[in-house]
N, C-alpha and C. Protein backbone atom coordinates (compact mmCIF):
# COMPACT_ATOMS: atom_id res chain seq x y z
N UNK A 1 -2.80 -11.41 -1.67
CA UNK A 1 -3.18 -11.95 -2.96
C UNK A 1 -4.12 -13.11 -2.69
N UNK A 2 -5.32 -13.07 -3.41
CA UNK A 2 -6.61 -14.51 -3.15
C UNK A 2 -5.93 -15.16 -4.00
N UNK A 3 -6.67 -16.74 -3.84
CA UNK A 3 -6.27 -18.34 -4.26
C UNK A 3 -5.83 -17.85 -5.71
N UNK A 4 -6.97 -17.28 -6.05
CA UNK A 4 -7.19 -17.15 -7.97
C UNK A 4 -6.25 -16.57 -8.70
N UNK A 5 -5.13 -16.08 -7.61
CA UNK A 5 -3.92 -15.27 -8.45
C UNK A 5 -2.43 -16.08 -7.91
N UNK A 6 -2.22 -16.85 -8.90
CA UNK A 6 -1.50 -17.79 -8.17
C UNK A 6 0.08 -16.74 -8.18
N UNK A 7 0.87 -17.04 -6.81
CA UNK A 7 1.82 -16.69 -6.44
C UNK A 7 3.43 -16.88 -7.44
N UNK A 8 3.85 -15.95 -7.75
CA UNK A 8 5.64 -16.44 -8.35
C UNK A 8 6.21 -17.45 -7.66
N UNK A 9 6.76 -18.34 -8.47
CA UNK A 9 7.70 -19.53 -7.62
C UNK A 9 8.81 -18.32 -7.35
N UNK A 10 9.86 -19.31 -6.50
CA UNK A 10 10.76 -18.54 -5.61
C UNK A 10 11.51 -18.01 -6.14
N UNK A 11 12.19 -18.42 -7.95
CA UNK A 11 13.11 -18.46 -8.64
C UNK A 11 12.87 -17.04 -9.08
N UNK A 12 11.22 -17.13 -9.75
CA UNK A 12 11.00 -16.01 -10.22
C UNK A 12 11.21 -15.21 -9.39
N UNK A 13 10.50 -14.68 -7.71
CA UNK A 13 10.98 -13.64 -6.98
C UNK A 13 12.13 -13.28 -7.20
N UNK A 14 13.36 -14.03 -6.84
CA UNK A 14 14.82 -13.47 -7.01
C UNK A 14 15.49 -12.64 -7.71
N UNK A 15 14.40 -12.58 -9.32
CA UNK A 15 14.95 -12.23 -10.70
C UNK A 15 15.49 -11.24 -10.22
N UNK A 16 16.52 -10.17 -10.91
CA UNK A 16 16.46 -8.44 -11.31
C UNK A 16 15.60 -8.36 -11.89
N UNK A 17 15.22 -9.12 -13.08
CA UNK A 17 14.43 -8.48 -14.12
C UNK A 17 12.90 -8.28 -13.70
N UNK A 18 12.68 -9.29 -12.96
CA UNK A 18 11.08 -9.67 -12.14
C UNK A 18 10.98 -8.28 -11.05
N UNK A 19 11.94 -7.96 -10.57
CA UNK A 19 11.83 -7.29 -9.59
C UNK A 19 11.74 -5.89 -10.29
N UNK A 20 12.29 -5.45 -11.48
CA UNK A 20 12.25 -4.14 -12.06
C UNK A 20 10.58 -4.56 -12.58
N UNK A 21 10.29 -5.27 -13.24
CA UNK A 21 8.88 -5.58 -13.65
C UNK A 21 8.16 -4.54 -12.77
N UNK A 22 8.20 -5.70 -11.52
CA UNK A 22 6.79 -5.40 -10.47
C UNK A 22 7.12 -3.80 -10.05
N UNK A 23 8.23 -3.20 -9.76
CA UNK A 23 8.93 -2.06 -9.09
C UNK A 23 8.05 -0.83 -10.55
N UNK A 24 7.95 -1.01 -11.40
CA UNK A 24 7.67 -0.15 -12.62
C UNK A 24 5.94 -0.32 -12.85
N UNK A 25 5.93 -1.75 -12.71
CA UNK A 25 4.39 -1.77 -12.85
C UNK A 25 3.39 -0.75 -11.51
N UNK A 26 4.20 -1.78 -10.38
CA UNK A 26 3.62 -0.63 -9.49
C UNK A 26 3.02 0.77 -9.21
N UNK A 27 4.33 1.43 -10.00
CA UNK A 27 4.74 2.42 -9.84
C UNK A 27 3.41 3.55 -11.14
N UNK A 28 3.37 2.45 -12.23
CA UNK A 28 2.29 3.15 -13.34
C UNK A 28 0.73 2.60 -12.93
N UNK A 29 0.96 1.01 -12.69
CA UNK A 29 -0.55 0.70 -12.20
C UNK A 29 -0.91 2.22 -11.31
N UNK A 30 -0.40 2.44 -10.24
CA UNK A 30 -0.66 3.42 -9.22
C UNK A 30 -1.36 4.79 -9.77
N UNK A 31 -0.49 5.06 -10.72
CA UNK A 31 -0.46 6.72 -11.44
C UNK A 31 -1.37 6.62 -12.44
N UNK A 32 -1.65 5.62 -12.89
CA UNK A 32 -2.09 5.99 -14.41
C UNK A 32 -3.32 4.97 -14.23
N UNK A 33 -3.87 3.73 -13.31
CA UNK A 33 -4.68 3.09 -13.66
C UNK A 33 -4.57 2.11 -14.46
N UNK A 34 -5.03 0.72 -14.45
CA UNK A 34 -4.80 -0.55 -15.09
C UNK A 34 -5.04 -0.31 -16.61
N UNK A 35 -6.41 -0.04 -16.77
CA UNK A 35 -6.47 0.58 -18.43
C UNK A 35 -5.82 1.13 -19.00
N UNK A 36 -4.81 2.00 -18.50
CA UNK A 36 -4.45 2.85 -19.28
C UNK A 36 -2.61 2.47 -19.35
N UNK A 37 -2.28 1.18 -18.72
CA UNK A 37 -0.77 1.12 -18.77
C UNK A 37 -1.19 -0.20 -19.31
N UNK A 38 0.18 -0.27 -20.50
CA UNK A 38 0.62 -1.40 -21.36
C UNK A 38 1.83 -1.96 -21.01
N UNK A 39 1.42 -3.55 -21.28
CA UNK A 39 3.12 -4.01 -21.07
C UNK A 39 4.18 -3.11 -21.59
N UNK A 40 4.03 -2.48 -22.78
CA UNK A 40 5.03 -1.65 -23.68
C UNK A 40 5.48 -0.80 -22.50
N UNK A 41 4.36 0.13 -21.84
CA UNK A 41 4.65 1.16 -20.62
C UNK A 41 5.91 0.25 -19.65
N UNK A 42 5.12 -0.70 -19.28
CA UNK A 42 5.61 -1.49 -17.98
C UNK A 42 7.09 -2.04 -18.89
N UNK A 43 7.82 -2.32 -19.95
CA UNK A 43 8.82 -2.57 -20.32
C UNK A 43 10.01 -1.55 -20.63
N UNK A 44 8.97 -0.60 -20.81
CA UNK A 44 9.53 0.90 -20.78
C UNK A 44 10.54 1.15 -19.46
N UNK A 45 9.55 1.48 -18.58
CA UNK A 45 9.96 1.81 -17.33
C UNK A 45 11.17 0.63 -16.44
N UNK A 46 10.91 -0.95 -17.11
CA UNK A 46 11.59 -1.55 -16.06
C UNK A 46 13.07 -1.68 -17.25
N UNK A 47 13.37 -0.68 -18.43
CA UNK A 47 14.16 -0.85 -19.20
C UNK A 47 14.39 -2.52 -19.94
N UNK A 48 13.31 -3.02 -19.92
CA UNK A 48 13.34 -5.08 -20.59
C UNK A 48 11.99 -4.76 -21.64
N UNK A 49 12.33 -5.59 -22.59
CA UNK A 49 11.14 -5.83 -23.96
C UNK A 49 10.36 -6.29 -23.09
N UNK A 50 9.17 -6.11 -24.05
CA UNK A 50 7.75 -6.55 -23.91
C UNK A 50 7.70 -8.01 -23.78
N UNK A 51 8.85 -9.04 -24.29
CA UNK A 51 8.47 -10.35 -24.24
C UNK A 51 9.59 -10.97 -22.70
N UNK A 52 9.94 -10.15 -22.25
CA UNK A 52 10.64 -10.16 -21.01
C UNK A 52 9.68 -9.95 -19.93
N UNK A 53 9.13 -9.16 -20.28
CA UNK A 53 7.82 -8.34 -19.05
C UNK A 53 6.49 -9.80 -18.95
N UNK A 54 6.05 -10.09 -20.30
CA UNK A 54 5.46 -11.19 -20.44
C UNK A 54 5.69 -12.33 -19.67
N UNK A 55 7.08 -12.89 -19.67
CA UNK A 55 7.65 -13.55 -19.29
C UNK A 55 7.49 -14.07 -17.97
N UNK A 56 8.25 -12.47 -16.93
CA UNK A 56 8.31 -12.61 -16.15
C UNK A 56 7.00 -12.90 -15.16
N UNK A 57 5.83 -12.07 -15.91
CA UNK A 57 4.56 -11.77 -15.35
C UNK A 57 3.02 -12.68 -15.90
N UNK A 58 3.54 -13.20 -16.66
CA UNK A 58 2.38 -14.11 -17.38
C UNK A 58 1.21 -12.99 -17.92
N UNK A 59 0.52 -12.11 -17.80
CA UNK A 59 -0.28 -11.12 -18.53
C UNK A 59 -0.70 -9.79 -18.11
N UNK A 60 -0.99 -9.03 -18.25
CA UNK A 60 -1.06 -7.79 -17.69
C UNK A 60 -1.73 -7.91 -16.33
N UNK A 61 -2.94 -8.39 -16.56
CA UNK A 61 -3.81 -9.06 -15.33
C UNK A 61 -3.15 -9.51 -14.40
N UNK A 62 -2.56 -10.75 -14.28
CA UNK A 62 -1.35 -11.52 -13.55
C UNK A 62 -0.74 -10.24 -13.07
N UNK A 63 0.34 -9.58 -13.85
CA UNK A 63 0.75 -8.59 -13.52
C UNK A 63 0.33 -7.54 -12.43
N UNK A 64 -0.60 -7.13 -12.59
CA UNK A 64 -1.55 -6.44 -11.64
C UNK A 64 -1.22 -6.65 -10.76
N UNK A 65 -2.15 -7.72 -10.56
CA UNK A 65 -2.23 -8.56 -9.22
C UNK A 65 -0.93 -9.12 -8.26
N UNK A 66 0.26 -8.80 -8.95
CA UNK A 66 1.45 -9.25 -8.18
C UNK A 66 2.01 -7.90 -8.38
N UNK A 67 1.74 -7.13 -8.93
CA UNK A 67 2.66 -5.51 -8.62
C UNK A 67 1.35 -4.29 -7.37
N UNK A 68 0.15 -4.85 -7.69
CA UNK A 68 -0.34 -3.50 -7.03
C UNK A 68 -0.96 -4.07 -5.71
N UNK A 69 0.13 -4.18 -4.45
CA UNK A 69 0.26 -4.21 -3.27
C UNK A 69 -0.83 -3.19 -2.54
N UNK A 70 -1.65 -3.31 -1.49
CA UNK A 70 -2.53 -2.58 -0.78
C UNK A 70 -2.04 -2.90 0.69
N UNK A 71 -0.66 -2.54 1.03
CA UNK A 71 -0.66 -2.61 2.21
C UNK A 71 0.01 -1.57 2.94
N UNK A 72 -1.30 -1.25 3.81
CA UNK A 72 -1.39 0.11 4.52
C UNK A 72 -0.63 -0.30 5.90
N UNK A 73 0.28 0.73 6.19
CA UNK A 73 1.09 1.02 7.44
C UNK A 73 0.48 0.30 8.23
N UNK A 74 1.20 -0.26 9.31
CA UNK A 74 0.68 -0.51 10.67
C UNK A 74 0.01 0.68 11.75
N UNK A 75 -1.10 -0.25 12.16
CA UNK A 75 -1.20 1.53 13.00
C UNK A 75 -0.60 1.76 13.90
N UNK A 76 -0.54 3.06 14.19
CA UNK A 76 0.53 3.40 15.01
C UNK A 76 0.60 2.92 16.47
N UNK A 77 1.83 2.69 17.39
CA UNK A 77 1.65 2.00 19.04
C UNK A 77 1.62 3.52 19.53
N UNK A 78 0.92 3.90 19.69
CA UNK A 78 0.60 5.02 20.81
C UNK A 78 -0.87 5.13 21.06
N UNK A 79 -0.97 5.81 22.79
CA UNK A 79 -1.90 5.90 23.53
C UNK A 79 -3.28 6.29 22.47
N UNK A 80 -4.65 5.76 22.34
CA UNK A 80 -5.47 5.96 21.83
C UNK A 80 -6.07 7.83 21.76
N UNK A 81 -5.56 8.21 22.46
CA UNK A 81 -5.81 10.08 22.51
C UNK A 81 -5.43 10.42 21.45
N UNK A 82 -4.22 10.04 21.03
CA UNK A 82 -2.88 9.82 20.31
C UNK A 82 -3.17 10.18 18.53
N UNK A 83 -3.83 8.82 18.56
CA UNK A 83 -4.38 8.14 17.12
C UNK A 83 -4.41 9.06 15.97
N UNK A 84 -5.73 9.95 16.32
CA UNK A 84 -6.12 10.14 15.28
C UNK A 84 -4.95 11.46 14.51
N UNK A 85 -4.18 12.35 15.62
CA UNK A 85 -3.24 13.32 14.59
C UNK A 85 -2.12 12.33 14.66
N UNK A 86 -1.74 10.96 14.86
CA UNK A 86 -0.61 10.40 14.36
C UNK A 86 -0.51 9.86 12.98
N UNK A 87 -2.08 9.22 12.79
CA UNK A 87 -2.96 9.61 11.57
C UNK A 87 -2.44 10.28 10.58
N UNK A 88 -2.53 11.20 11.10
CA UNK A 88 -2.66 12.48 9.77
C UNK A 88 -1.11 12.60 10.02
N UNK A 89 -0.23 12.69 11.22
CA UNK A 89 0.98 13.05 10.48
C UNK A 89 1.96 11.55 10.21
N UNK A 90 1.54 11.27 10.02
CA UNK A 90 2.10 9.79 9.10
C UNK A 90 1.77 9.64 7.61
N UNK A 91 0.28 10.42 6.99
CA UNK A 91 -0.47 10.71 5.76
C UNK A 91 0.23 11.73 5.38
N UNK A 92 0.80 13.10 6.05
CA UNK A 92 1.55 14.10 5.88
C UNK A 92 2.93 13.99 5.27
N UNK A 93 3.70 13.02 6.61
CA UNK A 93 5.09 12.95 5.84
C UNK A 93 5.09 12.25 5.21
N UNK A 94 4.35 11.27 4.28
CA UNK A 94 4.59 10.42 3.93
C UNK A 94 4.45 11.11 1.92
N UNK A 95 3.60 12.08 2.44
CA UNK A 95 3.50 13.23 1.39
C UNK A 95 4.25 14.24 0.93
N UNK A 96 4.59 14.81 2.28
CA UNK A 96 6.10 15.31 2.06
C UNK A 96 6.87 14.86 1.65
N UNK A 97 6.97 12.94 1.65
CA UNK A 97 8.51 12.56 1.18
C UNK A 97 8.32 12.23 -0.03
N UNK A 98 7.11 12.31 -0.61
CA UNK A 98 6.99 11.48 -1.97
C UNK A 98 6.85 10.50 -1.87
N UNK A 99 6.46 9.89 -0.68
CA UNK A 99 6.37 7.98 -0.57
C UNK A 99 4.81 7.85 -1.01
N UNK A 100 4.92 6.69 -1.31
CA UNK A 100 3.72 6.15 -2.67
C UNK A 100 2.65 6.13 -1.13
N UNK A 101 1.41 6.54 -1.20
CA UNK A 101 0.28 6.67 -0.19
C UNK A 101 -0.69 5.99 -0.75
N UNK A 102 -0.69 4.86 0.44
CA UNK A 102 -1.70 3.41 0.61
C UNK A 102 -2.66 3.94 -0.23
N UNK A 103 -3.66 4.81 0.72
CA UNK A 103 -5.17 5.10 0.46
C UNK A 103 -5.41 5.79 -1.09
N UNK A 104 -4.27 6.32 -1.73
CA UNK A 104 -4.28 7.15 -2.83
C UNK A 104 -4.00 5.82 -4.23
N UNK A 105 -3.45 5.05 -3.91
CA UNK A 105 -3.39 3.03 -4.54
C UNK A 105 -4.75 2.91 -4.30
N UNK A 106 -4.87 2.53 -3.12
CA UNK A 106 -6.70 1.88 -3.30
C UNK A 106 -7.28 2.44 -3.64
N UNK A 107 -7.43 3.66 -3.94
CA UNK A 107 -8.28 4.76 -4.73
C UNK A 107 -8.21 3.72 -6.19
N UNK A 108 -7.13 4.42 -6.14
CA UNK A 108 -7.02 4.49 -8.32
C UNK A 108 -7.34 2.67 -8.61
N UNK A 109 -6.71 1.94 -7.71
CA UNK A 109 -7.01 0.47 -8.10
C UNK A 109 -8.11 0.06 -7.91
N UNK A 110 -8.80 0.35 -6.81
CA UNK A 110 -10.77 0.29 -6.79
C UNK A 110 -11.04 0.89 -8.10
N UNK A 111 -11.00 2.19 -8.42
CA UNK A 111 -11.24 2.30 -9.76
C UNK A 111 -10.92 2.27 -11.05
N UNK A 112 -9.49 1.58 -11.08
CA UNK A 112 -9.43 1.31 -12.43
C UNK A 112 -8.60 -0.52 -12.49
N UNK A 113 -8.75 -0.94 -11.89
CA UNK A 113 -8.52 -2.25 -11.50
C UNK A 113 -9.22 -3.00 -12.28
N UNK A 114 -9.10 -4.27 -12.66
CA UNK A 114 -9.70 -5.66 -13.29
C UNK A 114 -10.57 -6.27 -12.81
N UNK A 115 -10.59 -6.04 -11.71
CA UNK A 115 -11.69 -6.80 -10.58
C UNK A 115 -11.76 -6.01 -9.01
N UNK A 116 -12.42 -4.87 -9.11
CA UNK A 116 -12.87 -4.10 -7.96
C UNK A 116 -12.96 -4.58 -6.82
N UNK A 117 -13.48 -5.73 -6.87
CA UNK A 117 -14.32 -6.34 -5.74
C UNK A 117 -13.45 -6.91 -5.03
N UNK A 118 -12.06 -7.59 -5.56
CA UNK A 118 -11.20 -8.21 -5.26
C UNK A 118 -10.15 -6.55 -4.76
N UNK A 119 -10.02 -5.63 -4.83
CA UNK A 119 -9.45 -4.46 -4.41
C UNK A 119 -10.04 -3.94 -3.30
N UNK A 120 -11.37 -4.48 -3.12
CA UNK A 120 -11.97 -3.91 -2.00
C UNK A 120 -11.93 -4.67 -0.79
N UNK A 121 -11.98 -6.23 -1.50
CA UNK A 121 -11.79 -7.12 -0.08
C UNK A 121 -10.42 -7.03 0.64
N UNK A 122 -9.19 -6.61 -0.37
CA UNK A 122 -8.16 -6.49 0.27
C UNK A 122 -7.66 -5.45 0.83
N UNK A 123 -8.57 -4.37 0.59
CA UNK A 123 -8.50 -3.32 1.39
C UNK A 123 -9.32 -3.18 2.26
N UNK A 124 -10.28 -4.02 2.49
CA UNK A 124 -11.13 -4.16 3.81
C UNK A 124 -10.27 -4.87 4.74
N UNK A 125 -9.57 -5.78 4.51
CA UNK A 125 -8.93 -6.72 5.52
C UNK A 125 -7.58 -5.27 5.73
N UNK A 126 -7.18 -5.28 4.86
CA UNK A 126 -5.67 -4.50 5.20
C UNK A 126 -6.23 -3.18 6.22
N UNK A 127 -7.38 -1.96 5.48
CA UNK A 127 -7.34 -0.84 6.28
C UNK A 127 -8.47 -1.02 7.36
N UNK A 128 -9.72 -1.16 7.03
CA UNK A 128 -10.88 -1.55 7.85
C UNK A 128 -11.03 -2.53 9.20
N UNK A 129 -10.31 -3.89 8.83
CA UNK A 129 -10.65 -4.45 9.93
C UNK A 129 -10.17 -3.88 11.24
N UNK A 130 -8.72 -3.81 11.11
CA UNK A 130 -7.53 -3.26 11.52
C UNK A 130 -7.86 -2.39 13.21
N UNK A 131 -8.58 -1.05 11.82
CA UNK A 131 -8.92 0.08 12.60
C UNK A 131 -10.37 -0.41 13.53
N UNK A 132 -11.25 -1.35 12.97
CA UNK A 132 -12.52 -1.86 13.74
C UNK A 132 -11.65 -2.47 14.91
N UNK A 133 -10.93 -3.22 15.13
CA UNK A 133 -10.84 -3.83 16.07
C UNK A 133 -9.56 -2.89 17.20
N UNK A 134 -9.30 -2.12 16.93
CA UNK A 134 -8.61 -0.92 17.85
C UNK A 134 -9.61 -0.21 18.64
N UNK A 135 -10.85 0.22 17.78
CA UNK A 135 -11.66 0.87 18.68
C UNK A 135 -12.80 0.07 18.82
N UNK A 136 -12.75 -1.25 18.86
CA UNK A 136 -13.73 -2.18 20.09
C UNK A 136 -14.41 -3.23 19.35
N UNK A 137 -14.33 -3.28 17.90
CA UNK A 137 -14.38 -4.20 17.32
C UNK A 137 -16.01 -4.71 17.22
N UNK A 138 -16.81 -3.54 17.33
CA UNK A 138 -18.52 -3.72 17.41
C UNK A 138 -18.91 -3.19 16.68
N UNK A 139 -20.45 -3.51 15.69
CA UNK A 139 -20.79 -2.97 14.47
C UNK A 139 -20.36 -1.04 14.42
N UNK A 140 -20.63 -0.47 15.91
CA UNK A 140 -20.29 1.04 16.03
C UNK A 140 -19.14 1.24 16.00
N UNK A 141 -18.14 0.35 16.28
CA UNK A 141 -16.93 0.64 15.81
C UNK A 141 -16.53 0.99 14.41
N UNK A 142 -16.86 -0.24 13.55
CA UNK A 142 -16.69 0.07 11.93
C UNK A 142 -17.35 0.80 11.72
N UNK A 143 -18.34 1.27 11.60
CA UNK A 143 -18.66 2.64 11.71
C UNK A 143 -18.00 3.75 11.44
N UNK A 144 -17.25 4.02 13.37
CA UNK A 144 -16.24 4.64 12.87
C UNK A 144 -15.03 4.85 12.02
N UNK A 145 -14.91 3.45 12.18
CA UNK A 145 -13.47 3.37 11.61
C UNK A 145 -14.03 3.63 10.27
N UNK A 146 -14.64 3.06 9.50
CA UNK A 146 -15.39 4.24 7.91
C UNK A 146 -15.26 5.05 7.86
N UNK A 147 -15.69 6.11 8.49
CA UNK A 147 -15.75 7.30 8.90
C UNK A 147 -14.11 7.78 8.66
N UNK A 148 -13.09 7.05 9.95
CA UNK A 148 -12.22 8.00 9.91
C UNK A 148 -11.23 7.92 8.74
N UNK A 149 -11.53 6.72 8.17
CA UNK A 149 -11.31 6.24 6.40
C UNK A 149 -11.29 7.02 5.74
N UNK A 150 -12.50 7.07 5.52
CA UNK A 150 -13.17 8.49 4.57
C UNK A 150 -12.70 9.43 5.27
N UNK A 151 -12.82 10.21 6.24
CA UNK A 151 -11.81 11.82 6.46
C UNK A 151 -10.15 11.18 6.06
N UNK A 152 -9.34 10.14 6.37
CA UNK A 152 -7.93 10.50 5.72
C UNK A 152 -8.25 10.04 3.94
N UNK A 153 -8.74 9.53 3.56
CA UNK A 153 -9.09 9.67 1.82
C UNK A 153 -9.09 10.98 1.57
N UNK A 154 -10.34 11.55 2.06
CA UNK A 154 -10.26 12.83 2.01
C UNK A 154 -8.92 14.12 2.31
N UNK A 155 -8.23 13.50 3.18
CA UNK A 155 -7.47 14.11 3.06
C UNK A 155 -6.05 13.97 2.21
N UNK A 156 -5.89 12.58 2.15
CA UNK A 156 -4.84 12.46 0.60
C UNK A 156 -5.15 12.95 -0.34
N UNK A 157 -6.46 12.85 -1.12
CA UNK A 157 -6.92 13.59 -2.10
C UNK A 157 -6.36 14.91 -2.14
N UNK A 158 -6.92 15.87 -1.26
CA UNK A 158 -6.56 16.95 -1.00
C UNK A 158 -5.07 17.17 -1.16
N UNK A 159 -4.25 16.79 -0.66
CA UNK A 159 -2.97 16.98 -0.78
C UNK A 159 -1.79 15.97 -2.06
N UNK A 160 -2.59 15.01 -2.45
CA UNK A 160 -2.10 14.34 -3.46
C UNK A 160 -2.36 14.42 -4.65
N UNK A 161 -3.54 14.59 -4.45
CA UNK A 161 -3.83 14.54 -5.89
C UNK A 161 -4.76 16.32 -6.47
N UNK A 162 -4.87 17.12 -5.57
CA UNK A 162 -5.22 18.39 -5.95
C UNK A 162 -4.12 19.14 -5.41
N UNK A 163 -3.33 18.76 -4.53
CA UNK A 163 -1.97 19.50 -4.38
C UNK A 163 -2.57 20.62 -3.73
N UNK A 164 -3.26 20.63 -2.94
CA UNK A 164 -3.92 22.36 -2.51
C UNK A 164 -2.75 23.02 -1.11
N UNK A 165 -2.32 24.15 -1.99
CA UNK A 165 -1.05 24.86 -1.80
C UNK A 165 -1.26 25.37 0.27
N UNK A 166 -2.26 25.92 0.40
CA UNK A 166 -2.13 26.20 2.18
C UNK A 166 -2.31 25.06 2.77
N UNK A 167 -2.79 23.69 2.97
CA UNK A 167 -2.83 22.22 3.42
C UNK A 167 -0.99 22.03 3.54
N UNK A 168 -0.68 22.19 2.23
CA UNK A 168 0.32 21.23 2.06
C UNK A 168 1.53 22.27 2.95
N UNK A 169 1.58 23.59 2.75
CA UNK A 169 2.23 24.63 3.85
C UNK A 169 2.19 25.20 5.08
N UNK A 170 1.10 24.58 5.50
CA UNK A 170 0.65 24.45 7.14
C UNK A 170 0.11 23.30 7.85
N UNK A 171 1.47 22.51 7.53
CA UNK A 171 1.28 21.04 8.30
C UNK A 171 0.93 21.01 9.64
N UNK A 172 1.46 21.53 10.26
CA UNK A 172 1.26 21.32 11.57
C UNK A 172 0.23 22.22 11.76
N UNK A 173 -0.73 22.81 11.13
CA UNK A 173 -1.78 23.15 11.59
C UNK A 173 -3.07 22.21 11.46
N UNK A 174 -2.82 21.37 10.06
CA UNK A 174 -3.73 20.21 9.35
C UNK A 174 -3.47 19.22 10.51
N UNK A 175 -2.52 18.86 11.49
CA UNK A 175 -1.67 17.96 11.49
C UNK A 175 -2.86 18.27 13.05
N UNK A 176 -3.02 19.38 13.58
CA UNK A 176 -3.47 19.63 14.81
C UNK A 176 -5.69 19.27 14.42
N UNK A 177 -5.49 20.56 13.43
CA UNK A 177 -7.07 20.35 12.86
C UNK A 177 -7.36 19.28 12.67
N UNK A 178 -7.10 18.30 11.72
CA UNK A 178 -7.10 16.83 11.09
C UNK A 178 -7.42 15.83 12.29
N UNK A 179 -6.17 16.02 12.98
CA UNK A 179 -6.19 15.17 14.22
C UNK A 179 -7.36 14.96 15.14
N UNK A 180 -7.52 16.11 15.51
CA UNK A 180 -8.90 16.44 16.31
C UNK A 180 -9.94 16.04 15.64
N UNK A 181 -10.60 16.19 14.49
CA UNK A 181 -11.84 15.64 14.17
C UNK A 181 -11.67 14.40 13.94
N UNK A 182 -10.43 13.30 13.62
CA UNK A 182 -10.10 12.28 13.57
C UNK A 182 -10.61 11.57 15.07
N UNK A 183 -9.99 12.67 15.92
CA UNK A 183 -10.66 11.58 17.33
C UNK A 183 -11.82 11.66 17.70
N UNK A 184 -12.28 12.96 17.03
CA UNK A 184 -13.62 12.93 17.29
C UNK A 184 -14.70 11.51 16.75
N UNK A 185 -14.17 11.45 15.56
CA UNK A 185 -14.61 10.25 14.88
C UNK A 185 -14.87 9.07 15.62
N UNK A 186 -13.35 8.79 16.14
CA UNK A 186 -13.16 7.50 17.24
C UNK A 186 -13.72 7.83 18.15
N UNK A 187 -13.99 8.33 18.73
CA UNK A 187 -14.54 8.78 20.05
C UNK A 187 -16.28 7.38 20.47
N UNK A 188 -16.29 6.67 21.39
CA UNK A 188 -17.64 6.12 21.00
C UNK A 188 -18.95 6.91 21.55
């Protein structure tokens, strides 16, 4: 979170009610895009009125900004050969389990977010730098690491949000394919 979004005092963290807030907001910011979810939605879901949700969150905006988290997995500790299908099967199960997928958030919050720019810097620091400085941390590095960005985007899409039925039933073939052009990517 930047300076401009000032942080919950401690009291507030603790709430139940604060915590169903952000847990619901999250959960619609993600799916549905900032425009299109209302406190009403977000009071809905965390079962508290609209002047509870207010409350806890000071404005939808505020809100935002303390429910829609951009933080992408650590990368993985294995040998650099490794990388790129650990990659993909970490994007996989994480699909399989129904767990909420980083890159498929920074999607929808780059584009339907309050302030883009502020979604992008924090997903430059969270996914981009990360991966630049694993593979050598030189303008050709980010590079790649863009690159192998854009192929796993590409591939959440595919499986998240178009649901495409042979991807999602031949994991371990995506998991082998995927992988490989992933290192190809890294590769300098």
């Amino acid at each position: 979170m930047s300076d401009d979004h000032p942080a919950a005092s401690t009291e507030e963290r603790r709430s139940p009610s604060r915590d169903a807030v952000l847990v619901a907001a999250r959960e619609l910011f993600a799916e549905r895009g900032y425009n299109k979810v209302t406190i009403r939605d977000v009071a809905a879901g965390a079962g508290l009125s609209p002047a509870m949700v207010m409350k806890c969150a000071g404005s939808k905006r505020e809100l935002f900004y303390q429910a829609a988290t951009l933080t992408p997995p650590p990368l993985p500790d294995v040998p650099d050969a490794e990388l790129g299908a650990t990659l993909v099967r970490q994007l996989v199960e994480r699909t399989e389990a129904g767990a909420i997928e980083p890159l498929t958030r920074a999607l929808i919050l780059r584009l339907s977010g309050p302030d883009p720019d502020s979604v992008r810097q924090r997903f430059t620091v969270g996914y981009l730098d990360p991966l630049t400085e694993r593979l050598g941390g030189d303008e050709q590095a980010r590079l790649r690491a863009e690159l192998v960005i854009a192929a796993l985007a590409g591939l959440t899409v595919n499986l998240r949000i178009f649901e495409m039925p042979v991807s999602r039933e031949r994991t371990e073939e995506v998991i082998r394919l995927y992988g490989a052009l992933l290192q190809r990517l890294m590769a300098p």
